[in-house]
PDB file of N, CA and C in Angstrom:
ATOM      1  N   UNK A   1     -78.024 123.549 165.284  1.00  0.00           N
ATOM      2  CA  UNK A   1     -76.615 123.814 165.017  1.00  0.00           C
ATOM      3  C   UNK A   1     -76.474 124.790 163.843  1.00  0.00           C
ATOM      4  N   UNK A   2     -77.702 124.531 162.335  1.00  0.00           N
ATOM      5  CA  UNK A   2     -77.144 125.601 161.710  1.00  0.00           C
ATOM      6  C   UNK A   2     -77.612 126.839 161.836  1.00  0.00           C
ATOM      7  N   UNK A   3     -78.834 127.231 162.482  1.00  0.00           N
ATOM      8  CA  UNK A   3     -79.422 128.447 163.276  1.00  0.00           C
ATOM      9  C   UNK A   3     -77.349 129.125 163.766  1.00  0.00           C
ATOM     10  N   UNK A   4     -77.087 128.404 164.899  1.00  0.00           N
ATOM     11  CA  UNK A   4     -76.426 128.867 165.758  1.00  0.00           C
ATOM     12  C   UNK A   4     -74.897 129.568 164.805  1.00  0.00           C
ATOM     13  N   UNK A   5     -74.595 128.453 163.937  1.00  0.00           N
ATOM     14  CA  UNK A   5     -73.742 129.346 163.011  1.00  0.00           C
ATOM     15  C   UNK A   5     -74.165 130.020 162.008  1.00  0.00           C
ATOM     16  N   UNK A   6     -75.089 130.455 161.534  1.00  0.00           N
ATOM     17  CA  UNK A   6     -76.159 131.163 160.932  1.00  0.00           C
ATOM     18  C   UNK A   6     -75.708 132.529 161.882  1.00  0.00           C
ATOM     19  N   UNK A   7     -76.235 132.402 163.023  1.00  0.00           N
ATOM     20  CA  UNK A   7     -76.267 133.753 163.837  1.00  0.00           C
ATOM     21  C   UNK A   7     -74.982 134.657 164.492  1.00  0.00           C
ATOM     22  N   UNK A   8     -74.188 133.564 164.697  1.00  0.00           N
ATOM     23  CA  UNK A   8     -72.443 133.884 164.730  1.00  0.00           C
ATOM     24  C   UNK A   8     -72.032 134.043 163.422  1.00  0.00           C
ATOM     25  N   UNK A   9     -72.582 134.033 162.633  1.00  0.00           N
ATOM     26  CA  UNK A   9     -71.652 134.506 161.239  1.00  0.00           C
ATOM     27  C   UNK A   9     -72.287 135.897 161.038  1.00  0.00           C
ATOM     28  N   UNK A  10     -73.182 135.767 161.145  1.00  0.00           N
ATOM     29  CA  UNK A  10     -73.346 137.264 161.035  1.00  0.00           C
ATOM     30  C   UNK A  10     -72.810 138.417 161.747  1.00  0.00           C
ATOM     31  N   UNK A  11     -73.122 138.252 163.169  1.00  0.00           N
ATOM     32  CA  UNK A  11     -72.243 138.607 164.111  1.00  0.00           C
ATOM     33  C   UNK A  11     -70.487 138.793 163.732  1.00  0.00           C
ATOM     34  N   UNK A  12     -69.779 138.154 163.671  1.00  0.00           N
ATOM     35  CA  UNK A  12     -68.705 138.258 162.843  1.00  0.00           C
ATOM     36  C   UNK A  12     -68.643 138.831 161.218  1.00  0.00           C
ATOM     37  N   UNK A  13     -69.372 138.710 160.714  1.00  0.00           N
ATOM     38  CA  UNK A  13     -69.563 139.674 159.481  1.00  0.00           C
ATOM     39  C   UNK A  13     -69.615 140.765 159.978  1.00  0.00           C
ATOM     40  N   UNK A  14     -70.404 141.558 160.741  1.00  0.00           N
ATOM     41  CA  UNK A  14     -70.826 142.932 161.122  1.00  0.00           C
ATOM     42  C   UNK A  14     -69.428 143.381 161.762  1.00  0.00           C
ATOM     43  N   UNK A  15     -68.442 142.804 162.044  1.00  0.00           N
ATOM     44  CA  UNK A  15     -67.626 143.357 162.769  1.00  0.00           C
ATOM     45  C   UNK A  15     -66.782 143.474 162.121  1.00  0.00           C
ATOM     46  N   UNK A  16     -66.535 142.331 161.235  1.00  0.00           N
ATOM     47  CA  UNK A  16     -65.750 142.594 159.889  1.00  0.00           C
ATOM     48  C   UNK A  16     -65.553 144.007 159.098  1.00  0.00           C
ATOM     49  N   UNK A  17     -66.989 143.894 158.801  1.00  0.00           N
ATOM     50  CA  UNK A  17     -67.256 145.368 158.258  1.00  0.00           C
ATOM     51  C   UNK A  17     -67.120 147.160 158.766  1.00  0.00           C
ATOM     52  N   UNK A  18     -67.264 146.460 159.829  1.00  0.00           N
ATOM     53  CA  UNK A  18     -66.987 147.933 160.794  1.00  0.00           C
ATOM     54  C   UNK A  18     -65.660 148.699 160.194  1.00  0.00           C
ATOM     55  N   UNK A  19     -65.548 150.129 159.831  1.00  0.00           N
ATOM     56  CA  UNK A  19     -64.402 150.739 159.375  1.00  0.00           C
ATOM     57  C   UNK A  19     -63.839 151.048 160.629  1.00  0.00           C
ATOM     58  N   UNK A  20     -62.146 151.046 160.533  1.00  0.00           N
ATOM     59  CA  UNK A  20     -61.686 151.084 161.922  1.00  0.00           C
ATOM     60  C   UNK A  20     -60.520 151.699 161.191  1.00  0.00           C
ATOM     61  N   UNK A  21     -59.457 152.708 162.236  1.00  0.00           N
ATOM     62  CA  UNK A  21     -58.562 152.889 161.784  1.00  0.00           C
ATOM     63  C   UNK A  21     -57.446 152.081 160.945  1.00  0.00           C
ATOM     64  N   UNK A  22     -57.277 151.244 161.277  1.00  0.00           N
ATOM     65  CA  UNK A  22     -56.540 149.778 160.993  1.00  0.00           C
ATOM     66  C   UNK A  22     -56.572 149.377 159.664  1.00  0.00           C
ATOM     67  N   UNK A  23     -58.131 149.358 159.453  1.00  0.00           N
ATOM     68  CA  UNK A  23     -59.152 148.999 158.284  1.00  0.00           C
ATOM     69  C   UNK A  23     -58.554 150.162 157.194  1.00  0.00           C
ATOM     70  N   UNK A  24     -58.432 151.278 157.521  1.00  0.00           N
ATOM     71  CA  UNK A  24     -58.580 152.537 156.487  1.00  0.00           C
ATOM     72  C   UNK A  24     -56.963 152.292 155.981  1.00  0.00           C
ATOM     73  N   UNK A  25     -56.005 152.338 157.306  1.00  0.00           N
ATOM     74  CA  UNK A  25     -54.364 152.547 156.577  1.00  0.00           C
ATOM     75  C   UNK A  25     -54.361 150.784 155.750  1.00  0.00           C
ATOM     76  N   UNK A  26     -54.723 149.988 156.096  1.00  0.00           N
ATOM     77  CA  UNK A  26     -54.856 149.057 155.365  1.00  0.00           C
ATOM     78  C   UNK A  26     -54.987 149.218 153.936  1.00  0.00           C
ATOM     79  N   UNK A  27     -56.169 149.170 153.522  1.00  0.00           N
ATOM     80  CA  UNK A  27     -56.248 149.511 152.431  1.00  0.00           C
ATOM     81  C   UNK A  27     -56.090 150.750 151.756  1.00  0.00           C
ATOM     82  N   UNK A  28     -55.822 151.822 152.313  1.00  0.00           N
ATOM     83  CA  UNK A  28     -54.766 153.045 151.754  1.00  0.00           C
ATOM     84  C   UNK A  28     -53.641 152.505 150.934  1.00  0.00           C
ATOM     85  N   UNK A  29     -52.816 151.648 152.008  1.00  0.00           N
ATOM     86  CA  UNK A  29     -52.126 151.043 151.481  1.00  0.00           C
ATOM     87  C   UNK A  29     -52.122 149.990 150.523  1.00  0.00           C
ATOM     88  N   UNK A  30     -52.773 148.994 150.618  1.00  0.00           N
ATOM     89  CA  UNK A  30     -53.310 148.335 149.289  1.00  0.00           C
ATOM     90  C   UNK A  30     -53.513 148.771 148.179  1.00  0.00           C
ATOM     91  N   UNK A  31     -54.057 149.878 147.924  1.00  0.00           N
ATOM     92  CA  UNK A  31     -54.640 150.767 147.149  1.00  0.00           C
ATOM     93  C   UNK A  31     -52.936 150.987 146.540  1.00  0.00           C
ATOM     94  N   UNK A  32     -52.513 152.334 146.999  1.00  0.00           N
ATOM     95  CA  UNK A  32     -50.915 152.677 146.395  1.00  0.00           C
ATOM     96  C   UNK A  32     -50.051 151.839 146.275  1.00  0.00           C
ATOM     97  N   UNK A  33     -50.153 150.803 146.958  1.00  0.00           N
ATOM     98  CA  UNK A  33     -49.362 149.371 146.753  1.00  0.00           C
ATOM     99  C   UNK A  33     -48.053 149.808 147.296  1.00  0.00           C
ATOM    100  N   UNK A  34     -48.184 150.462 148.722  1.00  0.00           N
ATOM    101  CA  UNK A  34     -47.237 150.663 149.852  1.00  0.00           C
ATOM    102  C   UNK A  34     -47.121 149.919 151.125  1.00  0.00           C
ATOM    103  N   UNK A  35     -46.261 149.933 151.691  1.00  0.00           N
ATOM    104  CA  UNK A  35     -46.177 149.273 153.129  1.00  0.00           C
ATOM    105  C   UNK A  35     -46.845 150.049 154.123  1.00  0.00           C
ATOM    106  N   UNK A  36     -47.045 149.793 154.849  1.00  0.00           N
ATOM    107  CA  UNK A  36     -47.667 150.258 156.273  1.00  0.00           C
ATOM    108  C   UNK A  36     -46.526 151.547 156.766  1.00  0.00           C
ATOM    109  N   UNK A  37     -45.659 150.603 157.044  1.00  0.00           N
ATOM    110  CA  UNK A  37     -44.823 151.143 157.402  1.00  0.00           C
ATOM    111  C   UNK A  37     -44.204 152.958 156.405  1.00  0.00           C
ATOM    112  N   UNK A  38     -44.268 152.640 155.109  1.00  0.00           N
ATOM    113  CA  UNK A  38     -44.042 153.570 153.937  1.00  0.00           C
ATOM    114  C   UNK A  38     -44.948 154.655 154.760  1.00  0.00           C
ATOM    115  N   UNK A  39     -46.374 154.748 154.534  1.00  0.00           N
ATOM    116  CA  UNK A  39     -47.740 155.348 155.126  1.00  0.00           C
ATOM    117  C   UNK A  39     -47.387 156.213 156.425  1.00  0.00           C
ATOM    118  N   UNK A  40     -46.584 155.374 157.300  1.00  0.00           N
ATOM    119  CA  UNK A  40     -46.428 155.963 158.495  1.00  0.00           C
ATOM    120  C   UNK A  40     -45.374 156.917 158.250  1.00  0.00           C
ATOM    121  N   UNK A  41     -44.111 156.713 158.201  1.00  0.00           N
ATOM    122  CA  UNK A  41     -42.704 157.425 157.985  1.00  0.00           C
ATOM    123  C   UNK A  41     -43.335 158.993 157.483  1.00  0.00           C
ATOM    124  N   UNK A  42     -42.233 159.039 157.962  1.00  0.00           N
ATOM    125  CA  UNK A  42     -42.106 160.744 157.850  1.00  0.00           C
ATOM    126  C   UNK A  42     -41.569 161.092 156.410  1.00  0.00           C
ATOM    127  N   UNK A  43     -41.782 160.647 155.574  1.00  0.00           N
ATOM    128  CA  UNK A  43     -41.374 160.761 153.936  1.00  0.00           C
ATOM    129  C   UNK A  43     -42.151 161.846 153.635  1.00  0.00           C
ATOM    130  N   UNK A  44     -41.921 162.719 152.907  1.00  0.00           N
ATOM    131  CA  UNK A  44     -42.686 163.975 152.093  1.00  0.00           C
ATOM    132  C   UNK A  44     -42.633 163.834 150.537  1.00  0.00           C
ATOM    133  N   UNK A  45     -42.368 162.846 150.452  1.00  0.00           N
ATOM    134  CA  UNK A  45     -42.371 162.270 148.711  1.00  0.00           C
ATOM    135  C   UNK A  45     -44.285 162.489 148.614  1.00  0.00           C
ATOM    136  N   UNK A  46     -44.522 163.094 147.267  1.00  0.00           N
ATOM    137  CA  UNK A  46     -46.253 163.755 146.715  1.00  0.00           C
ATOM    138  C   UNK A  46     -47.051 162.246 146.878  1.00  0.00           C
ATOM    139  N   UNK A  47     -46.680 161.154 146.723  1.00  0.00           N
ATOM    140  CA  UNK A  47     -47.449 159.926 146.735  1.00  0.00           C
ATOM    141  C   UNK A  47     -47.415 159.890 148.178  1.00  0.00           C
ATOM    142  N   UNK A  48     -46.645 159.700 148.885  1.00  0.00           N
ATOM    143  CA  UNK A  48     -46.859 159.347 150.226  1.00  0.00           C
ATOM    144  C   UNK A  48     -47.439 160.113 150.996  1.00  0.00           C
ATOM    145  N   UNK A  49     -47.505 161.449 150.765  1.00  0.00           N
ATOM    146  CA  UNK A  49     -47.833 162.516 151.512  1.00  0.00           C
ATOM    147  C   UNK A  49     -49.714 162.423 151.003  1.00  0.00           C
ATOM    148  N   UNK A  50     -49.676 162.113 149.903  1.00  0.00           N
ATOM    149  CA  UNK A  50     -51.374 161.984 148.986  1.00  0.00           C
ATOM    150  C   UNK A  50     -52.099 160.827 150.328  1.00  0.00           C
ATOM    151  N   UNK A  51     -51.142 159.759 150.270  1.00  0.00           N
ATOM    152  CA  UNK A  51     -51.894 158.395 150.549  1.00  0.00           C
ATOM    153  C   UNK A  51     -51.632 158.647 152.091  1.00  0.00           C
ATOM    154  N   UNK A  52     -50.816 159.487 152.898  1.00  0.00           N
ATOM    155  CA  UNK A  52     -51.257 159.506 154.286  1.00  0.00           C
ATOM    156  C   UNK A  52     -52.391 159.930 154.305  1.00  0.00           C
ATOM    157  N   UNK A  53     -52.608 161.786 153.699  1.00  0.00           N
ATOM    158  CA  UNK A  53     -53.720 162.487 153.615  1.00  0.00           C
ATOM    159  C   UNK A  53     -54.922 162.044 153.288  1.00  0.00           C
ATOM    160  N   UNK A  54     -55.006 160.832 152.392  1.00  0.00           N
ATOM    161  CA  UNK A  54     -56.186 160.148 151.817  1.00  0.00           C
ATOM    162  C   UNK A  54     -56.875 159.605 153.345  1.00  0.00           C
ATOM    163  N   UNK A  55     -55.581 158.997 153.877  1.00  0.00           N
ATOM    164  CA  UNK A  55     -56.314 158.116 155.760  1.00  0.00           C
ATOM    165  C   UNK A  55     -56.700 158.826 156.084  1.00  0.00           C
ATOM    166  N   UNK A  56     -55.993 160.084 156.342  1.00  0.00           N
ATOM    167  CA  UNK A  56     -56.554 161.184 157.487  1.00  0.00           C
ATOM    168  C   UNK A  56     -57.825 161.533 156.991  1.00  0.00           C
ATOM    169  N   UNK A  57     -58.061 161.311 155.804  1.00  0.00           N
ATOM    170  CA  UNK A  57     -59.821 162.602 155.609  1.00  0.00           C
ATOM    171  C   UNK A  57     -60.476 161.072 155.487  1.00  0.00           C
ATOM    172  N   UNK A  58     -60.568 160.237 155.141  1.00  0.00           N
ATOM    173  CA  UNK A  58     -61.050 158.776 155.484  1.00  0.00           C
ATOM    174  C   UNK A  58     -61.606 158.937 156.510  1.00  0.00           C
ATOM    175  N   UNK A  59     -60.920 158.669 157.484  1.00  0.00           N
ATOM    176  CA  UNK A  59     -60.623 158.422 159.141  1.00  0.00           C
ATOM    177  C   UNK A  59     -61.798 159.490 159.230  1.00  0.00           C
ATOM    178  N   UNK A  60     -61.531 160.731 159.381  1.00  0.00           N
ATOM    179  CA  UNK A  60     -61.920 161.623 159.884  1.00  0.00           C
ATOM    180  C   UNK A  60     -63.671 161.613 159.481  1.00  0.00           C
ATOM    181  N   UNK A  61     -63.601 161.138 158.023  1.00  0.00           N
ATOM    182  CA  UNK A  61     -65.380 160.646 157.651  1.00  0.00           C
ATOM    183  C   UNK A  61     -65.753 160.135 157.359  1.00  0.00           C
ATOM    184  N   UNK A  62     -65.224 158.577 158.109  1.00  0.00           N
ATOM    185  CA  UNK A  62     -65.660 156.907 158.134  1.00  0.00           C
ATOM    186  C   UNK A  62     -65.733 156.736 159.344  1.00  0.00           C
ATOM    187  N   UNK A  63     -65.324 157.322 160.632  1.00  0.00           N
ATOM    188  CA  UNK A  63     -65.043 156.701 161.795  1.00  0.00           C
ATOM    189  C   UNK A  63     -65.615 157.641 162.454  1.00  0.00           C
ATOM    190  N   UNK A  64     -66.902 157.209 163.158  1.00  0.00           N
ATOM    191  CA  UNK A  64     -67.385 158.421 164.175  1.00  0.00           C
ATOM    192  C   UNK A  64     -66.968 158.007 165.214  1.00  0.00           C
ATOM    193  N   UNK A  65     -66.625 159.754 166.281  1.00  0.00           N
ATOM    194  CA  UNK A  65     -66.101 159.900 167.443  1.00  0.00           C
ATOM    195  C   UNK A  65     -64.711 159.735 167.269  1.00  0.00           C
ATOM    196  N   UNK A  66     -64.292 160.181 166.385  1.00  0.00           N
ATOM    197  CA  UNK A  66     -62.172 159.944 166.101  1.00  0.00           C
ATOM    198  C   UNK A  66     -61.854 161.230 166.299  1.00  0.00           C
ATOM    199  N   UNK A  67     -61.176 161.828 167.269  1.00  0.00           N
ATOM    200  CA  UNK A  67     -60.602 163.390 167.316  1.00  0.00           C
ATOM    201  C   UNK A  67     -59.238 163.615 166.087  1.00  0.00           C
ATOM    202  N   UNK A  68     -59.247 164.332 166.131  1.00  0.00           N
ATOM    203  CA  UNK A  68     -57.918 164.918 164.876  1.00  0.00           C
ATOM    204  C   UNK A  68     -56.813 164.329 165.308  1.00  0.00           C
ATOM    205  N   UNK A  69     -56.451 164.943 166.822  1.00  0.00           N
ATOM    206  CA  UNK A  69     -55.609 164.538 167.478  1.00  0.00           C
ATOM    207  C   UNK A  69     -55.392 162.661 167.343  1.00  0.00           C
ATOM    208  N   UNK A  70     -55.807 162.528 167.779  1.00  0.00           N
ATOM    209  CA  UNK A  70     -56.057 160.451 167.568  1.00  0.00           C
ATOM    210  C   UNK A  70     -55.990 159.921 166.833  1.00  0.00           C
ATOM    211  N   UNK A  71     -56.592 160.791 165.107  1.00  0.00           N
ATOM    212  CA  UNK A  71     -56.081 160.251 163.926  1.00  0.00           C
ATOM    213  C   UNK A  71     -54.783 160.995 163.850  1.00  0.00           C
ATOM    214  N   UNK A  72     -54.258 161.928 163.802  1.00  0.00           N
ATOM    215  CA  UNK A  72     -52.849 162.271 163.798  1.00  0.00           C
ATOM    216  C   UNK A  72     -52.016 160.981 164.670  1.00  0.00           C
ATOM    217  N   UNK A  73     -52.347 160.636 165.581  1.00  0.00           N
ATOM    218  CA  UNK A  73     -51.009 159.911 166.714  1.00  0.00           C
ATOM    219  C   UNK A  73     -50.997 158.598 165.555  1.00  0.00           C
ATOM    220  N   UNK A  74     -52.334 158.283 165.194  1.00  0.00           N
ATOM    221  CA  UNK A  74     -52.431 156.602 164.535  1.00  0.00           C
ATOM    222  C   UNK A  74     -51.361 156.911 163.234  1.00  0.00           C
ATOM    223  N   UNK A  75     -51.427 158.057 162.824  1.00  0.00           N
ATOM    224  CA  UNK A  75     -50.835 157.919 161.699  1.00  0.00           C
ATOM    225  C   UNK A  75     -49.358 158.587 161.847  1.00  0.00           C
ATOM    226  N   UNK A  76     -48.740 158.243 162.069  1.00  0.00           N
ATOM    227  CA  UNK A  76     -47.811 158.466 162.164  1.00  0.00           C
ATOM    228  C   UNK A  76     -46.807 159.972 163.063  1.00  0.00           C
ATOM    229  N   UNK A  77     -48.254 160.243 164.233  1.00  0.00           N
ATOM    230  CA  UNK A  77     -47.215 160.207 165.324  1.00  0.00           C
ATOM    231  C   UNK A  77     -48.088 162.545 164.614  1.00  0.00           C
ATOM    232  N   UNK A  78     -48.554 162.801 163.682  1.00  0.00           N
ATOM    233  CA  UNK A  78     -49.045 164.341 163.661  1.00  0.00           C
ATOM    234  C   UNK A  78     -49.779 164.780 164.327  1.00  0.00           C
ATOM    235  N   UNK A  79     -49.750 165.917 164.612  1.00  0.00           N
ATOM    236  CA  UNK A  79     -50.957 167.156 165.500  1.00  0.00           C
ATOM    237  C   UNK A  79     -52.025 167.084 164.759  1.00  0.00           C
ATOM    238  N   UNK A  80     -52.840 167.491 165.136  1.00  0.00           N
ATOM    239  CA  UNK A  80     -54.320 167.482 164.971  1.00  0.00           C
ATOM    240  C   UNK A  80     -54.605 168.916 163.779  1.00  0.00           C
ATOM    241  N   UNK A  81     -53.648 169.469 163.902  1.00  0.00           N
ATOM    242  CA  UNK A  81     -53.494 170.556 162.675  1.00  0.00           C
ATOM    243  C   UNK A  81     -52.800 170.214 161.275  1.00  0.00           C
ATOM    244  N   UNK A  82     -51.906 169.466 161.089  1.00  0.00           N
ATOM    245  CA  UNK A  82     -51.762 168.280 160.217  1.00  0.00           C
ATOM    246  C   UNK A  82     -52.693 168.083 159.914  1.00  0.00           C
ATOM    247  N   UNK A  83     -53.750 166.933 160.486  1.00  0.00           N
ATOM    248  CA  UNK A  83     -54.730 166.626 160.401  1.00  0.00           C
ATOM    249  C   UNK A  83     -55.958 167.111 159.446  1.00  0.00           C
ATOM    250  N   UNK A  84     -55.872 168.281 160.192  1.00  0.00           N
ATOM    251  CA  UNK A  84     -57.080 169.485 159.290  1.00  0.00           C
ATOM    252  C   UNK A  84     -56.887 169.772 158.043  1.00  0.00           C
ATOM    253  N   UNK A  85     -55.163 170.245 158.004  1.00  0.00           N
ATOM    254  CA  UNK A  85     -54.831 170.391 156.752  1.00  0.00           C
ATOM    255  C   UNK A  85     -54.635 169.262 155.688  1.00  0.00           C
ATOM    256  N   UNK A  86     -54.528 168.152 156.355  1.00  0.00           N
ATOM    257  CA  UNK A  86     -54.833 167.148 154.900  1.00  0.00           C
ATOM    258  C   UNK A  86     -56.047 166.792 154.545  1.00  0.00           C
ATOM    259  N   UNK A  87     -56.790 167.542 155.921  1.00  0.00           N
ATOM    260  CA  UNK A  87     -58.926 167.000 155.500  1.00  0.00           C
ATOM    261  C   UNK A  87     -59.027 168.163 154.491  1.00  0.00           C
ATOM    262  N   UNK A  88     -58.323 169.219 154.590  1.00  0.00           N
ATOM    263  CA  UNK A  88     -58.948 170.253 153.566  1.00  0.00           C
ATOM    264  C   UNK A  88     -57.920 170.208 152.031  1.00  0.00           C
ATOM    265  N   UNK A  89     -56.660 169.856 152.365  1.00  0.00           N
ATOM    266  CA  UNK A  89     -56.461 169.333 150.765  1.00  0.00           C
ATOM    267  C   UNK A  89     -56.848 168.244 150.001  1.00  0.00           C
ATOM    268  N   UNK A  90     -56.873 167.438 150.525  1.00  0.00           N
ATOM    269  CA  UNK A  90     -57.966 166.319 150.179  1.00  0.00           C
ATOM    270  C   UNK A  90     -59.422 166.960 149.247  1.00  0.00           C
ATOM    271  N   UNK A  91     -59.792 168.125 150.084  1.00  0.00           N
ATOM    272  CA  UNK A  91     -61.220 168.319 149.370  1.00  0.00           C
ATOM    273  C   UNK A  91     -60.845 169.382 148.450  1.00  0.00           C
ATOM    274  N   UNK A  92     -60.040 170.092 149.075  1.00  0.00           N
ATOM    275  CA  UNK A  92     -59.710 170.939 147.882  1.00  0.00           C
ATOM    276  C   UNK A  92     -59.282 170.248 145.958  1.00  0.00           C
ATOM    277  N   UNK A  93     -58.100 169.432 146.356  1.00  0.00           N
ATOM    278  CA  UNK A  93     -57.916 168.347 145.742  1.00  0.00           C
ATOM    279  C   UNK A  93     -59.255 167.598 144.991  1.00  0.00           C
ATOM    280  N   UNK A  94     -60.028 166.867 145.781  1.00  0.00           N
ATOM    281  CA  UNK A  94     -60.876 166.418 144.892  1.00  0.00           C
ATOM    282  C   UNK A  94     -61.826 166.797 143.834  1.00  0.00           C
ATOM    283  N   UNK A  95     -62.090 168.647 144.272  1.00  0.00           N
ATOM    284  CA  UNK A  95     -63.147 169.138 143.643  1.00  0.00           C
ATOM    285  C   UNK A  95     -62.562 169.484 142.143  1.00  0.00           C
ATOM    286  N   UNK A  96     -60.821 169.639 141.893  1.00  0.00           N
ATOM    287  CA  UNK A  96     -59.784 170.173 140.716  1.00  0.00           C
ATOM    288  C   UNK A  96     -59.580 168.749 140.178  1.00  0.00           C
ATOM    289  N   UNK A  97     -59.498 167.959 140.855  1.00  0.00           N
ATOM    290  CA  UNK A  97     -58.119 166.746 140.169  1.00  0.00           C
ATOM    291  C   UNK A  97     -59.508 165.366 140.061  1.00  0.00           C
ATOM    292  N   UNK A  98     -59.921 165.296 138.727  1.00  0.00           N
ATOM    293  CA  UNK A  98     -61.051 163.856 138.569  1.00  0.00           C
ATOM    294  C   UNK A  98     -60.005 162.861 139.211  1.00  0.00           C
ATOM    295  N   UNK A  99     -59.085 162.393 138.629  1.00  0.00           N
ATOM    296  CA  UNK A  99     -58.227 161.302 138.973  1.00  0.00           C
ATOM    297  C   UNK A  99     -57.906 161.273 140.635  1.00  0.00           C
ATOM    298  N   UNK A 100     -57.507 162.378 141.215  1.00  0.00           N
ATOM    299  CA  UNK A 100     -57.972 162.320 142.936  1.00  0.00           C
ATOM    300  C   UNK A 100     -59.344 161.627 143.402  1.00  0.00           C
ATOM    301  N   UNK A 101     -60.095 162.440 142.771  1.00  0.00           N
ATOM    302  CA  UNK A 101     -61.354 162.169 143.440  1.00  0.00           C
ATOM    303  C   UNK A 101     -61.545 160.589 143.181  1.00  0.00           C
ATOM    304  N   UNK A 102     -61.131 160.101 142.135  1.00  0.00           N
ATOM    305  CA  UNK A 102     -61.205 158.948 141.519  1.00  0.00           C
ATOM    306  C   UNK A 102     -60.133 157.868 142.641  1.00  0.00           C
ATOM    307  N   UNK A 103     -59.260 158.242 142.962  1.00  0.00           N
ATOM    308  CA  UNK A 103     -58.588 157.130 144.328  1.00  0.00           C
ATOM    309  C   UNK A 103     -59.462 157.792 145.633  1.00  0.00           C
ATOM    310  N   UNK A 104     -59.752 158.364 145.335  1.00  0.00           N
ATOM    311  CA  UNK A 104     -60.390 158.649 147.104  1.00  0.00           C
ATOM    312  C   UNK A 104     -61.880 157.937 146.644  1.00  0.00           C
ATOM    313  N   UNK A 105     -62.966 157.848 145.382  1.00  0.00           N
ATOM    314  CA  UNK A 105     -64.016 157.286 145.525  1.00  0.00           C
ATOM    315  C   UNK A 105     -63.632 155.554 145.297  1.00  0.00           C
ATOM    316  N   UNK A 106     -62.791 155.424 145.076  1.00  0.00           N
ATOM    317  CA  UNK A 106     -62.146 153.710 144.749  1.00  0.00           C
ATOM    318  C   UNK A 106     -62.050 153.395 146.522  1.00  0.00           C
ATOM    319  N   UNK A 107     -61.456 154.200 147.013  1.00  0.00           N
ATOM    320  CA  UNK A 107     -60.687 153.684 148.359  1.00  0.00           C
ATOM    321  C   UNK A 107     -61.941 153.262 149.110  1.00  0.00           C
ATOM    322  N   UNK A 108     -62.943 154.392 149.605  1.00  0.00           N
ATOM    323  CA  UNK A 108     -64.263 154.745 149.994  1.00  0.00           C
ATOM    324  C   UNK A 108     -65.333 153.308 149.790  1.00  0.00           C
ATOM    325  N   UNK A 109     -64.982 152.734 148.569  1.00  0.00           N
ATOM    326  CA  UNK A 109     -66.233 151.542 148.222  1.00  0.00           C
ATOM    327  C   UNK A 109     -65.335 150.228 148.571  1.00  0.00           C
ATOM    328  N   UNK A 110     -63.895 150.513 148.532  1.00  0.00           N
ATOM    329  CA  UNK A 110     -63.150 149.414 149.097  1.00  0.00           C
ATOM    330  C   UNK A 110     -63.891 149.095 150.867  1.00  0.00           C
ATOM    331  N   UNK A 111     -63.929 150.066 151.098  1.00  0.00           N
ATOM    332  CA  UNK A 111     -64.239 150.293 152.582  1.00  0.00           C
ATOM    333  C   UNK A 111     -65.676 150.191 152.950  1.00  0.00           C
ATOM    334  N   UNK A 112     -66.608 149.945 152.130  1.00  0.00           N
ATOM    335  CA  UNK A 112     -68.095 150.067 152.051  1.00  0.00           C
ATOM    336  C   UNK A 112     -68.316 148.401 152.861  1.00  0.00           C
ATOM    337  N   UNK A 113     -69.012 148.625 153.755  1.00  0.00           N
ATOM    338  CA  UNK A 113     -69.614 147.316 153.429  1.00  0.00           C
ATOM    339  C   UNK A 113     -70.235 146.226 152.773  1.00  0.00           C
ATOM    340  N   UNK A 114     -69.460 145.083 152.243  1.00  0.00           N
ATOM    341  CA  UNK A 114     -70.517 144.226 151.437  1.00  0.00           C
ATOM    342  C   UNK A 114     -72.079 144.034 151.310  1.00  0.00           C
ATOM    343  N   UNK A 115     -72.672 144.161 150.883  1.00  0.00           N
ATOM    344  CA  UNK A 115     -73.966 144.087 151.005  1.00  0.00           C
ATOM    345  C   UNK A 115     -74.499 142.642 150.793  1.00  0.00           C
ATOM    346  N   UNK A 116     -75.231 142.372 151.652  1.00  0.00           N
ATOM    347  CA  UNK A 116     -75.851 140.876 151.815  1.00  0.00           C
ATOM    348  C   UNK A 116     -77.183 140.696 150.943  1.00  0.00           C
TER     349      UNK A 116
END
């Protein structure tokens, strides 16, 4: 019996851990201490527009096999050119602004898997 939940917990750990879209606006949001909903909306306020862009370049290099397009629809409904352009302000962004780079490397280890 404890073999068997021994081996289902792990199993459920590993899946836990898996980064998933879901997983990323999640704690995006956690992080800025916004709603889901905030994240999604079409708001152009500099925080909201930061913490969508933060998912999108997330997404785009936490989640293999995610098209632009697919992270655009999850997030609130953008083109896949959207998309690009918040993967490249994001980096542009991080390489000028320590304190950027500093919520995008916070978000990143939020998202890390626990280590056993």
């Amino acid at each position: 019996m404890e073999l068997a939940e021994k081996v289902t917990g792990n199993i459920v750990n590993e899946a836990h851990d898996e980064v998933t879209m879901d997983r990323v606006q999640n704690v995006v949001c956690e992080y800025f201490n916004i709603t889901r909903e905030t994240l999604l909306s079409k708001s152009r306020k500099r925080n909201i527009v930061q913490a969508r862009q933060i998912a999108m370049y997330l997404s785009r290099n936490l989640i293999g096999g995610c098209s632009l397009s697919t992270i655009g629809m999850e997030l609130g409904g953008k083109d896949h050119a959207t998309v690009l352009h918040a993967c490249n302000q994001v980096s542009d962004l991080m390489s000028t602004d320590k304190l950027f780079r500093q919520y995008v490397s916070d978000i990143e280890r939020m998202l890390a898997p626990v280590a056993r």
